[in-house]
PDB file of N, CA and C in Angstrom:
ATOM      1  N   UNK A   1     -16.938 -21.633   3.974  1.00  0.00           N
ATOM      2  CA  UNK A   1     -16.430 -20.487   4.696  1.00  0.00           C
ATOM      3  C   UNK A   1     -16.315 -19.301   3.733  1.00  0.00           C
ATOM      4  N   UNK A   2     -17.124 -18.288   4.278  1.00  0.00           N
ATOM      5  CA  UNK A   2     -16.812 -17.046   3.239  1.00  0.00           C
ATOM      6  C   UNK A   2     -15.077 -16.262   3.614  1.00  0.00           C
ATOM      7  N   UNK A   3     -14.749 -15.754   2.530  1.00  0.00           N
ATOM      8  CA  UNK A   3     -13.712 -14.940   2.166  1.00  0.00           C
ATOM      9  C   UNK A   3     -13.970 -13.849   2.457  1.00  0.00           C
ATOM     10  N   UNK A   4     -13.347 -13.199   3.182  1.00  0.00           N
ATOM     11  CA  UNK A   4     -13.558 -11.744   3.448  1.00  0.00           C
ATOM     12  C   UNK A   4     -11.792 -11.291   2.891  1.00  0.00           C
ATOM     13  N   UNK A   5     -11.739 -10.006   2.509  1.00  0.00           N
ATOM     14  CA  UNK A   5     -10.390  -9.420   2.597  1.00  0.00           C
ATOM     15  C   UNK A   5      -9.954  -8.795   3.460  1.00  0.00           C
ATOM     16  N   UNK A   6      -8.599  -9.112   3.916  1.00  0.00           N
ATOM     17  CA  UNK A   6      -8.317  -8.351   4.981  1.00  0.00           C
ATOM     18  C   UNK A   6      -7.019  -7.638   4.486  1.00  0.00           C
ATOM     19  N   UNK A   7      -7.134  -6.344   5.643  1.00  0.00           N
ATOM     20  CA  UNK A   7      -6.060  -5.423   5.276  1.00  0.00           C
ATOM     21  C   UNK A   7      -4.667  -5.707   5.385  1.00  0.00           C
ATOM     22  N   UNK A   8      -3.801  -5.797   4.013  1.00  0.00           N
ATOM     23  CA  UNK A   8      -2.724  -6.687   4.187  1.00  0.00           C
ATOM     24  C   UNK A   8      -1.424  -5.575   4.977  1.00  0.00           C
ATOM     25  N   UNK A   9      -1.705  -4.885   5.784  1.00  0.00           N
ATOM     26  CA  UNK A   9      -1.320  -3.933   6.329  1.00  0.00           C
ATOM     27  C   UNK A   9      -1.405  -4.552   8.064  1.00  0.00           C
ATOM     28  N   UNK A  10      -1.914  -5.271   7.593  1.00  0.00           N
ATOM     29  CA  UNK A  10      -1.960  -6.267   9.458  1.00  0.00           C
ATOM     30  C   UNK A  10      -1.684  -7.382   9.396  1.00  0.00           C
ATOM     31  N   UNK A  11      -1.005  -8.010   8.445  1.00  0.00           N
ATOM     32  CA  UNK A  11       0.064  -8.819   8.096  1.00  0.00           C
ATOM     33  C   UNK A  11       1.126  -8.953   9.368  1.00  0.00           C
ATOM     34  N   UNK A  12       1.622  -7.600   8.780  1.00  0.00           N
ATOM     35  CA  UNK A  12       2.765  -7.362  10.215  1.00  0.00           C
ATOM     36  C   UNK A  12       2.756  -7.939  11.613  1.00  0.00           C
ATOM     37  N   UNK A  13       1.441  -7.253  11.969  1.00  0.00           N
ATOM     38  CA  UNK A  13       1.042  -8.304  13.245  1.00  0.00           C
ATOM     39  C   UNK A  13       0.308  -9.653  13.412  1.00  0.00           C
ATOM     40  N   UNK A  14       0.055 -10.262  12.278  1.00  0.00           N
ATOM     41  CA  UNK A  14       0.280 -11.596  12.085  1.00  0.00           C
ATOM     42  C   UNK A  14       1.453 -12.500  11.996  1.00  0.00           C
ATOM     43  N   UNK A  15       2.366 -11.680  11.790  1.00  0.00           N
ATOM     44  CA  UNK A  15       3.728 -12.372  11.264  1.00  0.00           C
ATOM     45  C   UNK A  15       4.389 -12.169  12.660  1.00  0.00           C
ATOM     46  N   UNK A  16       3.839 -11.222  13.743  1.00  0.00           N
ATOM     47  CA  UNK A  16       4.769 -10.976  14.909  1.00  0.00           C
ATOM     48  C   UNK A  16       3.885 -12.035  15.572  1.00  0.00           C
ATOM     49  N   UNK A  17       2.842 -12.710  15.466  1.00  0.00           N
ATOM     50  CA  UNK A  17       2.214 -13.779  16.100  1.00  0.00           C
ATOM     51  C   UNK A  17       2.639 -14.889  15.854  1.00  0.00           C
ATOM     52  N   UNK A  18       3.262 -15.084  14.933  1.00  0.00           N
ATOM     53  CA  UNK A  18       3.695 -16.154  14.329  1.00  0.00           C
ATOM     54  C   UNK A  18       4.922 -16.844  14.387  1.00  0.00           C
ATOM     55  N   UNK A  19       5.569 -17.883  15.098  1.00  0.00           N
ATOM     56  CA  UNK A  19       6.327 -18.660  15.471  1.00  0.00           C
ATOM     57  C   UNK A  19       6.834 -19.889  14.902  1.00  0.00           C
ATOM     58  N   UNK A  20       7.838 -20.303  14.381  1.00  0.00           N
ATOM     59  CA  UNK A  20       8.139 -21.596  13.532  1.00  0.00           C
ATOM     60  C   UNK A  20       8.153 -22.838  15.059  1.00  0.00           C
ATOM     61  N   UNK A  21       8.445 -23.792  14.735  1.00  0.00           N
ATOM     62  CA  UNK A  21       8.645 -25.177  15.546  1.00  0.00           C
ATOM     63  C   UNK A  21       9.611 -24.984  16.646  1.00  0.00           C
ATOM     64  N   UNK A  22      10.465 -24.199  16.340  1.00  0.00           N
ATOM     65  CA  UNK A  22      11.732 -23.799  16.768  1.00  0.00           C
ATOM     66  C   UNK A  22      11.589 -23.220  18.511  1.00  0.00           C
ATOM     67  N   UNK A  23      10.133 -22.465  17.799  1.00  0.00           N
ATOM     68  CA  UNK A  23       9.987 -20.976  18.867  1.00  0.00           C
ATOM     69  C   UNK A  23      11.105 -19.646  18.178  1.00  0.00           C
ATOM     70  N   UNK A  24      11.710 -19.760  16.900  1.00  0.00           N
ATOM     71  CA  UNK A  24      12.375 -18.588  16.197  1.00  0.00           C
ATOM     72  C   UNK A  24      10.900 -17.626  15.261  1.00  0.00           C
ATOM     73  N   UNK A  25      11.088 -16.366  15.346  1.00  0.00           N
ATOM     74  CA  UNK A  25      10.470 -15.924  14.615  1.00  0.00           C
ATOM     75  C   UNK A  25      10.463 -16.128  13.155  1.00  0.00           C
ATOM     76  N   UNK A  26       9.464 -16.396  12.156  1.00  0.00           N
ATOM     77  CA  UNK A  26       9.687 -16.458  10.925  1.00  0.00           C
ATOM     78  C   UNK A  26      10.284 -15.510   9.987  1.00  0.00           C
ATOM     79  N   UNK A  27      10.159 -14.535  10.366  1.00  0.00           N
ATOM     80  CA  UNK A  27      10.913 -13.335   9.586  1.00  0.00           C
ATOM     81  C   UNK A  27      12.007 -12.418  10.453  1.00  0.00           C
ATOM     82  N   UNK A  28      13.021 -12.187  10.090  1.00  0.00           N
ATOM     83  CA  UNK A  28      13.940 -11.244  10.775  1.00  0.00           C
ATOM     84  C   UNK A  28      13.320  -9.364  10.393  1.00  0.00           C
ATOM     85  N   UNK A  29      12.239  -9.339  11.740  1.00  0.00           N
ATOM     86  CA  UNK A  29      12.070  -7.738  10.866  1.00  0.00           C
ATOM     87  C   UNK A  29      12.794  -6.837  11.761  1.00  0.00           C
ATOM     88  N   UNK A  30      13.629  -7.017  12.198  1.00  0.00           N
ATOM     89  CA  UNK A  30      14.667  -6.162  12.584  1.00  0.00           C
ATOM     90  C   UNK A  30      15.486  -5.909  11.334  1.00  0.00           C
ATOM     91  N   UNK A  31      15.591  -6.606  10.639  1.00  0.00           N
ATOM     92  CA  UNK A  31      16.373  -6.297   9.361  1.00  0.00           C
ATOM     93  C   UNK A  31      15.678  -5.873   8.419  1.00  0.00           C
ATOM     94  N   UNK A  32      14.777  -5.376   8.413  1.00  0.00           N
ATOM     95  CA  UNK A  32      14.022  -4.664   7.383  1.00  0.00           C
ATOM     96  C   UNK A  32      14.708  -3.058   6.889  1.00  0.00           C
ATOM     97  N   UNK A  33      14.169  -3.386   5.467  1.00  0.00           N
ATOM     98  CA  UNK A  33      14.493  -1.875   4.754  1.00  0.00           C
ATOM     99  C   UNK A  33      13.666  -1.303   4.442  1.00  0.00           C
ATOM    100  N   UNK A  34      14.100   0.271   4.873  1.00  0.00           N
ATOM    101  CA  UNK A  34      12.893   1.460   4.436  1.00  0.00           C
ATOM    102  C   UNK A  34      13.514   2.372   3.476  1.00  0.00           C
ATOM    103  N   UNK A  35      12.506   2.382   2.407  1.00  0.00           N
ATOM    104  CA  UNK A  35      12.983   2.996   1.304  1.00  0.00           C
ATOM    105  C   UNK A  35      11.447   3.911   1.028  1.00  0.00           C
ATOM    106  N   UNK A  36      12.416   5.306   1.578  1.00  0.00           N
ATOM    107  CA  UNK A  36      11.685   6.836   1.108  1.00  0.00           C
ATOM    108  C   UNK A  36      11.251   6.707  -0.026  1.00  0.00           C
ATOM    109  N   UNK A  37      10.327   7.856  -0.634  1.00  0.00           N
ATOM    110  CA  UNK A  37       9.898   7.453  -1.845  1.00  0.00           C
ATOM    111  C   UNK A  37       9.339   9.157  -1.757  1.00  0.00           C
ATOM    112  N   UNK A  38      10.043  10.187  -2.287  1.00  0.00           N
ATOM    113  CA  UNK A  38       9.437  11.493  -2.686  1.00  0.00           C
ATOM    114  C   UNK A  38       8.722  11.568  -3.525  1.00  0.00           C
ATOM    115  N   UNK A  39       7.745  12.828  -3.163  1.00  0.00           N
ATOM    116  CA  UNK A  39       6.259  12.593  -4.197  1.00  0.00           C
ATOM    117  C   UNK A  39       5.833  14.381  -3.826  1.00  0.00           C
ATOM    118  N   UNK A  40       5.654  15.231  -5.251  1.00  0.00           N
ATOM    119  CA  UNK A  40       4.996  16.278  -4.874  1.00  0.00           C
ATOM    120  C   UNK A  40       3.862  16.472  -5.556  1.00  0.00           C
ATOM    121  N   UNK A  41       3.498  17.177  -5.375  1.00  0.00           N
ATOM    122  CA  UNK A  41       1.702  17.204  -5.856  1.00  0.00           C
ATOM    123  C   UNK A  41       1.748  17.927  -7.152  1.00  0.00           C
ATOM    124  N   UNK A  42       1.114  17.609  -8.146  1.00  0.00           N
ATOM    125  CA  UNK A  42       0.960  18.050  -9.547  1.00  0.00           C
ATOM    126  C   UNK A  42      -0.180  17.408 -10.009  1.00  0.00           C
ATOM    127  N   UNK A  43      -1.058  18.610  -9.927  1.00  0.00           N
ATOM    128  CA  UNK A  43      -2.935  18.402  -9.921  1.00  0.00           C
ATOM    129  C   UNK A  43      -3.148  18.046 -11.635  1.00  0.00           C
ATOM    130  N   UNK A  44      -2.338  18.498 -12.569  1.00  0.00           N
ATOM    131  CA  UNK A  44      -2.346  17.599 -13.956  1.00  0.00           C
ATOM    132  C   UNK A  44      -2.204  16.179 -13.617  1.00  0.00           C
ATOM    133  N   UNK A  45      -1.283  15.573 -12.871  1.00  0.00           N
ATOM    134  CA  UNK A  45      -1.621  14.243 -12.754  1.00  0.00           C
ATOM    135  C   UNK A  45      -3.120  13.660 -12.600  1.00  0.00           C
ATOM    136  N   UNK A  46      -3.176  12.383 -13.439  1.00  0.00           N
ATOM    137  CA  UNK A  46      -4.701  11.523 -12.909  1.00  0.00           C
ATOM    138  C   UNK A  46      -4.911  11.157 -11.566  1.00  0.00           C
ATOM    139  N   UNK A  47      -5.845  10.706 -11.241  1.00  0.00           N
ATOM    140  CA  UNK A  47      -5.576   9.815  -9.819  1.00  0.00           C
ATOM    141  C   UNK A  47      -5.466   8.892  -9.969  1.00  0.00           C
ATOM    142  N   UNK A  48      -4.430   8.550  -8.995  1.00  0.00           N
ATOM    143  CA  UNK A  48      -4.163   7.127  -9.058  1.00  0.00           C
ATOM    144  C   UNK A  48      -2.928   6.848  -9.676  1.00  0.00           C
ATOM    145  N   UNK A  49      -2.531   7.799 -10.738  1.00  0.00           N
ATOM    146  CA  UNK A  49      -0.930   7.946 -10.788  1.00  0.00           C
ATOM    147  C   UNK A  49      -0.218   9.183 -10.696  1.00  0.00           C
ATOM    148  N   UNK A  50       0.844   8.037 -10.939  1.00  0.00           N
ATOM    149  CA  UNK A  50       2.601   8.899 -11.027  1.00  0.00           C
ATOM    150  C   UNK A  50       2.930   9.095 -11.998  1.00  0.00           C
ATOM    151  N   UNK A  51       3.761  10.448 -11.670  1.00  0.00           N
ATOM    152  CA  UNK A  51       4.850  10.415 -12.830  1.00  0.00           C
ATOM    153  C   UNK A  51       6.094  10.836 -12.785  1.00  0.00           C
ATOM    154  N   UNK A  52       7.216  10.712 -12.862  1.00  0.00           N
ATOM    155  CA  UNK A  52       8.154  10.894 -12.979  1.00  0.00           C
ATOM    156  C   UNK A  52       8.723  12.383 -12.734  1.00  0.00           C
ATOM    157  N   UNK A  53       9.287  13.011 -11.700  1.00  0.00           N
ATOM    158  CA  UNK A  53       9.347  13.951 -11.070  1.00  0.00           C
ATOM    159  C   UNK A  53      10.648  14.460 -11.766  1.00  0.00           C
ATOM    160  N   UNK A  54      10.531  15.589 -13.151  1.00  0.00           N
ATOM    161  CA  UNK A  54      11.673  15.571 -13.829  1.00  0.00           C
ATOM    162  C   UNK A  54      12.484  16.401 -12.742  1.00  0.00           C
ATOM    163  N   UNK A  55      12.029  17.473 -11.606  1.00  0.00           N
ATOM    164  CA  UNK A  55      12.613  18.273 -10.758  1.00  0.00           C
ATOM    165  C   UNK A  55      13.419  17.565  -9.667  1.00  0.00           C
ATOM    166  N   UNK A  56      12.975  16.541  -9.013  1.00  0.00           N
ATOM    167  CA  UNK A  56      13.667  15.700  -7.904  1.00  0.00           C
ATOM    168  C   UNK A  56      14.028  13.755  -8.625  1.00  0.00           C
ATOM    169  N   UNK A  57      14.921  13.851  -8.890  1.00  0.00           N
ATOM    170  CA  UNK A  57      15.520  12.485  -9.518  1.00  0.00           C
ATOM    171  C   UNK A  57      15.278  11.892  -8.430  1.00  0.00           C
ATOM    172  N   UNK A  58      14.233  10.692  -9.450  1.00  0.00           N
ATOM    173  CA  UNK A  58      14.067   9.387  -8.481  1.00  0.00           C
ATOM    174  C   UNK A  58      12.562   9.525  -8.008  1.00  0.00           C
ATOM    175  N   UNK A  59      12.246  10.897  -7.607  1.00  0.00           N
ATOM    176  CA  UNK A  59      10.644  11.092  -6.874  1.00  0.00           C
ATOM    177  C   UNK A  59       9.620  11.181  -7.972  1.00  0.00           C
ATOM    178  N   UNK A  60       8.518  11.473  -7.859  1.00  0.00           N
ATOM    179  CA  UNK A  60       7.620  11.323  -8.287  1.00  0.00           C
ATOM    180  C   UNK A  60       6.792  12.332  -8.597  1.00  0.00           C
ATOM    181  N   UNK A  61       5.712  12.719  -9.287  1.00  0.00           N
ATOM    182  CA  UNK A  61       4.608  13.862  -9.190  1.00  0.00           C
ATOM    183  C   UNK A  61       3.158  12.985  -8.867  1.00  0.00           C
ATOM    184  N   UNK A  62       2.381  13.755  -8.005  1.00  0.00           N
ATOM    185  CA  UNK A  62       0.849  12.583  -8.384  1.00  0.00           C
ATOM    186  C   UNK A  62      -0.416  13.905  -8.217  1.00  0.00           C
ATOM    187  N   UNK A  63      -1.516  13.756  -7.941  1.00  0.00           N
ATOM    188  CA  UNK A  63      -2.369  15.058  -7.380  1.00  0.00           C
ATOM    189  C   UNK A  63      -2.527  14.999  -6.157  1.00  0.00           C
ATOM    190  N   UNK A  64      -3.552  15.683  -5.448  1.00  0.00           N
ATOM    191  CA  UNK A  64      -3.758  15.838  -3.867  1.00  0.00           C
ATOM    192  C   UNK A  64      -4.218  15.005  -3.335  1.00  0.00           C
ATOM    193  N   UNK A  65      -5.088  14.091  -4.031  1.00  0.00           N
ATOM    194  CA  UNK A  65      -5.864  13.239  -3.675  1.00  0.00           C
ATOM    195  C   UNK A  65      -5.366  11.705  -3.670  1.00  0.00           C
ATOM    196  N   UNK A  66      -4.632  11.822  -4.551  1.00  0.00           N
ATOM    197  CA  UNK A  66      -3.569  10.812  -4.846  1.00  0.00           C
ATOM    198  C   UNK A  66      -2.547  10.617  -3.552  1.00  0.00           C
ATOM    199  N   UNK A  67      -2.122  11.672  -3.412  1.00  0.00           N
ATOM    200  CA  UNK A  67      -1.322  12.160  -1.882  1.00  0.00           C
ATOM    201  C   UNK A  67      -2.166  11.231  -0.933  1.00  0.00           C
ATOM    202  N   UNK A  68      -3.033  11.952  -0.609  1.00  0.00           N
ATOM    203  CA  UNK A  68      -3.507  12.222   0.745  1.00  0.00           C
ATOM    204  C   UNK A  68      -4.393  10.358   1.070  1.00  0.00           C
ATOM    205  N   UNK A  69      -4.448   9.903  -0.275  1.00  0.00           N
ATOM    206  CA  UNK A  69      -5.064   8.637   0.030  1.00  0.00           C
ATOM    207  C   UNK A  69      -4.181   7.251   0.161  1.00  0.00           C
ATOM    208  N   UNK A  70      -2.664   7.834  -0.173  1.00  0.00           N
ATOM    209  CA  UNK A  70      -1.444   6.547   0.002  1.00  0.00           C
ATOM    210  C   UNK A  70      -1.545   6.214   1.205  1.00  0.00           C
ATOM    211  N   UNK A  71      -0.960   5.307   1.847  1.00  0.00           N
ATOM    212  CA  UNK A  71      -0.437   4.519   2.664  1.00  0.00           C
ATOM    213  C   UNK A  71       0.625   5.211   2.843  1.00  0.00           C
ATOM    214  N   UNK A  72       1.115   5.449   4.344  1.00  0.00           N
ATOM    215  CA  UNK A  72       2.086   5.993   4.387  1.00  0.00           C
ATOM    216  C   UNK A  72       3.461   4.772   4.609  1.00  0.00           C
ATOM    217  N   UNK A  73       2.948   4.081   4.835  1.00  0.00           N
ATOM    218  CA  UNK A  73       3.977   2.508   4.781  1.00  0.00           C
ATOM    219  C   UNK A  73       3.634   1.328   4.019  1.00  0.00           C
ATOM    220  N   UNK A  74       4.376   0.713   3.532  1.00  0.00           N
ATOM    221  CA  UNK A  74       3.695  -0.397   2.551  1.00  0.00           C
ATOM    222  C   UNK A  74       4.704  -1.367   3.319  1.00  0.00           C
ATOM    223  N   UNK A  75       3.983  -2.520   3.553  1.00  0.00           N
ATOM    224  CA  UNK A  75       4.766  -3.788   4.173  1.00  0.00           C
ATOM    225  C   UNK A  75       4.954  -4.660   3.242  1.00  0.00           C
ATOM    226  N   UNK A  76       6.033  -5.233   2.791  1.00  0.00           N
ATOM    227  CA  UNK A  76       6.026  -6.305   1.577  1.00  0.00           C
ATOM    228  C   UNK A  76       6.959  -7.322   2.132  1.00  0.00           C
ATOM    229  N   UNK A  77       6.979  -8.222   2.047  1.00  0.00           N
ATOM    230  CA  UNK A  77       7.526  -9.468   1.797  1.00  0.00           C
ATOM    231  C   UNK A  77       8.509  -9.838   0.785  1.00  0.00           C
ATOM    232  N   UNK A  78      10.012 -10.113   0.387  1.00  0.00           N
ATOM    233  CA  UNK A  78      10.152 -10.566  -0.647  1.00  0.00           C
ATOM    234  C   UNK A  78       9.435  -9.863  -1.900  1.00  0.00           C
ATOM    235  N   UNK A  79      10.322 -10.095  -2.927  1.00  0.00           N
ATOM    236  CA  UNK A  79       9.722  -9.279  -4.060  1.00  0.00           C
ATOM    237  C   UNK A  79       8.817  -9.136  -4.593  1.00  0.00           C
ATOM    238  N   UNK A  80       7.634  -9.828  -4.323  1.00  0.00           N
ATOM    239  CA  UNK A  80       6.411  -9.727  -5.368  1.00  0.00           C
ATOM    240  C   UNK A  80       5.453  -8.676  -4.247  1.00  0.00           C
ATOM    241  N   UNK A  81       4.517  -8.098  -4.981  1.00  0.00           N
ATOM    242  CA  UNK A  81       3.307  -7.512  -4.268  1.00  0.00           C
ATOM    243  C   UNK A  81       2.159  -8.006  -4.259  1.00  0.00           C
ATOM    244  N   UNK A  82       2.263  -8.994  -4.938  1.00  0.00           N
ATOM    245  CA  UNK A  82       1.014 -10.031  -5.319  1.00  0.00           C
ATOM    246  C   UNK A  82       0.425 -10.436  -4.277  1.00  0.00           C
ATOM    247  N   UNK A  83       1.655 -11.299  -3.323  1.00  0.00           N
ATOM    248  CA  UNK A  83       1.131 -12.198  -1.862  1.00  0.00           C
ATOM    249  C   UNK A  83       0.213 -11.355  -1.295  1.00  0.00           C
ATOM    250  N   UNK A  84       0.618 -10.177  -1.502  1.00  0.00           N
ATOM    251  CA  UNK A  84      -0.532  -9.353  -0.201  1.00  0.00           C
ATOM    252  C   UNK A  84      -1.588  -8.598  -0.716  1.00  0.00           C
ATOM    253  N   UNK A  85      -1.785  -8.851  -2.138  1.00  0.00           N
ATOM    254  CA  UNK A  85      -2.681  -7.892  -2.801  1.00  0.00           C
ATOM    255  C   UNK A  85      -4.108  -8.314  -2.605  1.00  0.00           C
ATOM    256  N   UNK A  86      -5.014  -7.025  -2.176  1.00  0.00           N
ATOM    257  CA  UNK A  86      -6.134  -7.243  -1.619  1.00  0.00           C
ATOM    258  C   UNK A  86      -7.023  -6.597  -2.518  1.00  0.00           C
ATOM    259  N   UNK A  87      -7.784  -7.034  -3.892  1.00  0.00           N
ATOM    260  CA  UNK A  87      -8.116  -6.351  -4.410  1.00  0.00           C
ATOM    261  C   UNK A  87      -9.825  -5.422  -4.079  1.00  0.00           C
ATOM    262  N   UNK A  88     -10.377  -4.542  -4.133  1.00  0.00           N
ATOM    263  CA  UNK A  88     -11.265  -4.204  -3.687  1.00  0.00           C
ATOM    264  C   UNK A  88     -12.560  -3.194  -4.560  1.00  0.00           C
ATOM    265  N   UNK A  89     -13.655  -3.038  -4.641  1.00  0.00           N
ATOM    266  CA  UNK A  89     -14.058  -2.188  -5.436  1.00  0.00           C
ATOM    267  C   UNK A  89     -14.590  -1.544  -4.635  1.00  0.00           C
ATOM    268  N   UNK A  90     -14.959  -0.136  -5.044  1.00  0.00           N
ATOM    269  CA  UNK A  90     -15.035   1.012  -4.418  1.00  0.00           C
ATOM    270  C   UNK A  90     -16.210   1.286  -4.879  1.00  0.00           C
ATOM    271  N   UNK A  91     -17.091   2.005  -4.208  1.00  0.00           N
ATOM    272  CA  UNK A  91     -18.516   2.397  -4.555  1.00  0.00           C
ATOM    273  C   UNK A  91     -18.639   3.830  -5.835  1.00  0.00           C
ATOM    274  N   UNK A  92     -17.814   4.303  -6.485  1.00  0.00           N
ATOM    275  CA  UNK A  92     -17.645   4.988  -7.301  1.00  0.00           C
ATOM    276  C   UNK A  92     -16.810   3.674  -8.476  1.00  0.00           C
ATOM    277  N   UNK A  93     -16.775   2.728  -8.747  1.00  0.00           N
ATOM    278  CA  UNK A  93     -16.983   1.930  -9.641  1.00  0.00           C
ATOM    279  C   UNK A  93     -15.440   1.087 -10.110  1.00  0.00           C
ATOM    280  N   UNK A  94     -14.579   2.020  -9.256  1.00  0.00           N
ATOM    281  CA  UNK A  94     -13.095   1.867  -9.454  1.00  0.00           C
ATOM    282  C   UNK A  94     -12.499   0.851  -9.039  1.00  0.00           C
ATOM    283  N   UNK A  95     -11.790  -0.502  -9.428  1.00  0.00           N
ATOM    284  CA  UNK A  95     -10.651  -1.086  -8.958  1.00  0.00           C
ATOM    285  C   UNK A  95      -9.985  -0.786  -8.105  1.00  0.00           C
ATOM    286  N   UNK A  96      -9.276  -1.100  -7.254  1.00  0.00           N
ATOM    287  CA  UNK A  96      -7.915  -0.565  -6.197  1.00  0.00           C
ATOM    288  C   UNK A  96      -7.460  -1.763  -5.511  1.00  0.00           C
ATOM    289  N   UNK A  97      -6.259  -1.574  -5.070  1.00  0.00           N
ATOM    290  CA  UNK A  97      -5.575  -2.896  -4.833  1.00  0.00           C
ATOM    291  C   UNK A  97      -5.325  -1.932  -2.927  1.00  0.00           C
ATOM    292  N   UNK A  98      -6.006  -2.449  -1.836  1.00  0.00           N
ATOM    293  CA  UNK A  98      -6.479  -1.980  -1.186  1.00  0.00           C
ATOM    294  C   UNK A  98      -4.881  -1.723   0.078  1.00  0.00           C
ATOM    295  N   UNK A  99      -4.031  -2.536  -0.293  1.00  0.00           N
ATOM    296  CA  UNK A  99      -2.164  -2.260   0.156  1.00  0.00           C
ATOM    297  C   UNK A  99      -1.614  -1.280  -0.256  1.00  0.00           C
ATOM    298  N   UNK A 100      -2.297  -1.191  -0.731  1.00  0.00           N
ATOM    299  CA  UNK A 100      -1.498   0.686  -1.411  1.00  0.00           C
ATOM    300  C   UNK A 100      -2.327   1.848  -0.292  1.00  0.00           C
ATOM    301  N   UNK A 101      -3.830   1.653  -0.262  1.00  0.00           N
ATOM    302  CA  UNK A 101      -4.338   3.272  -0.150  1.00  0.00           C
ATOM    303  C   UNK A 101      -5.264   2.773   0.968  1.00  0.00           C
ATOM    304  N   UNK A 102      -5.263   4.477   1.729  1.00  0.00           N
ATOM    305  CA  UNK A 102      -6.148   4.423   2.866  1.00  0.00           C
ATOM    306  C   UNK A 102      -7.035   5.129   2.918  1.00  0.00           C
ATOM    307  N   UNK A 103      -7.709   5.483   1.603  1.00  0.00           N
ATOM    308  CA  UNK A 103      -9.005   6.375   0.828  1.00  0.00           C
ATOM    309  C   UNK A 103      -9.188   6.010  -0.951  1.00  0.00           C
ATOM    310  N   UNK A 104     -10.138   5.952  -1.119  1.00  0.00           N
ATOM    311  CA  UNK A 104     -10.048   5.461  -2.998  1.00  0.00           C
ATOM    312  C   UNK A 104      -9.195   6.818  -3.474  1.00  0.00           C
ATOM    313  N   UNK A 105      -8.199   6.635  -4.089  1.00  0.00           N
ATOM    314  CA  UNK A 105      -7.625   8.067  -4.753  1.00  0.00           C
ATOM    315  C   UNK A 105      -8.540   8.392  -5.692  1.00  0.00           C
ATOM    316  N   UNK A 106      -9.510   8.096  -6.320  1.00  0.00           N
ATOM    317  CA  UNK A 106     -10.392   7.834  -7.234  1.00  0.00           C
ATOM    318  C   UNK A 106     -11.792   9.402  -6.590  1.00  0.00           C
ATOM    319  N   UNK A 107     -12.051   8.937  -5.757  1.00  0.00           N
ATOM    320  CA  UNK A 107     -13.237   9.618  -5.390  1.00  0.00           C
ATOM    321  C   UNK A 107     -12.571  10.698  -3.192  1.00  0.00           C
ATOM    322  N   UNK A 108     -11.848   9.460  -3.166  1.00  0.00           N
ATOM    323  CA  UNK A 108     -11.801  10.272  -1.422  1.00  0.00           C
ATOM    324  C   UNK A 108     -12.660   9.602  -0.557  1.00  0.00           C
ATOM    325  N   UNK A 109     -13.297   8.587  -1.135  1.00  0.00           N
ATOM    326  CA  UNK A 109     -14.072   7.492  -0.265  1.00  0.00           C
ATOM    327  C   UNK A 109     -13.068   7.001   0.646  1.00  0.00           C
ATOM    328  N   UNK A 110     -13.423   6.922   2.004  1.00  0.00           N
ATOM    329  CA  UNK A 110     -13.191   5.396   2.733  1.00  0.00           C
ATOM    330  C   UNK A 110     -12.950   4.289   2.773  1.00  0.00           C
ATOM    331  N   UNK A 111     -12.498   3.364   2.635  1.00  0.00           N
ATOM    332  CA  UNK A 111     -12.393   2.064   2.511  1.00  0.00           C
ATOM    333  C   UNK A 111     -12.938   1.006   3.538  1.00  0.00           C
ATOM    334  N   UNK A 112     -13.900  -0.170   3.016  1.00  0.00           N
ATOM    335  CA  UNK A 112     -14.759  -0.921   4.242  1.00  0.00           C
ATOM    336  C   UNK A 112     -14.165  -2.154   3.560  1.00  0.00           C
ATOM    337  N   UNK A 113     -13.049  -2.596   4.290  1.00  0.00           N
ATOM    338  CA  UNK A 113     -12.997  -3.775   4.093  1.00  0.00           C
ATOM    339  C   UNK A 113     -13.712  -5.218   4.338  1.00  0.00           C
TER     340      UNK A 113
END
């Protein structure tokens, strides 16, 4: 059976499909936490990172492209980011871990999972 990656961004609705023995849902996502995350644009940044937003404590600086290619929600599980990491290469030659972004911050490509 081939491996394909899938977008761990549809997790969510796998996990709302998903039922223990019980008939209880496996995860309580009514109890979920959302944690903002400020970010302003500073075109000295690389793509692909952050940095430390000395103006807004706590937020971030990144460039436009960097912006505009996040995820505007990240679904995680428990503490690691690993479980859901989908790694992917991009036709401009770049790495990306495909739970983070919904364009290569790298180039502004698309993503074909």
């Amino acid at each position: 059976m081939k491996h394909q990656t899938q977008d761990p961004n549809r997790a969510l609705d796998r996990i709302l499909e998903l039922e223990n023995m019980v008939g209880q849902p496996n995860f309580d996502l009514d109890q979920r936490e959302d944690i903002p995350v400020r970010i302003r644009v500073d075109e000295s940044v690389g793509p692909a990172l952050f940095k430390p937003d000395p103006l807004l404590p706590g937020g971030y600086l990144a460039n436009s492209l960097t912006v505009r290619a996040m995820r505007p929600d990240i679904f995680v599980l428990g503490d690691s980011l690993d479980d859901l990491a989908a790694p992917y290469a991009c036709a401009c030659g770049q790495e990306l871990d495909i739970q983070f972004w919904k364009l290569c911050p790298h180039c502004g490509r698309g993503l074909k999972p």
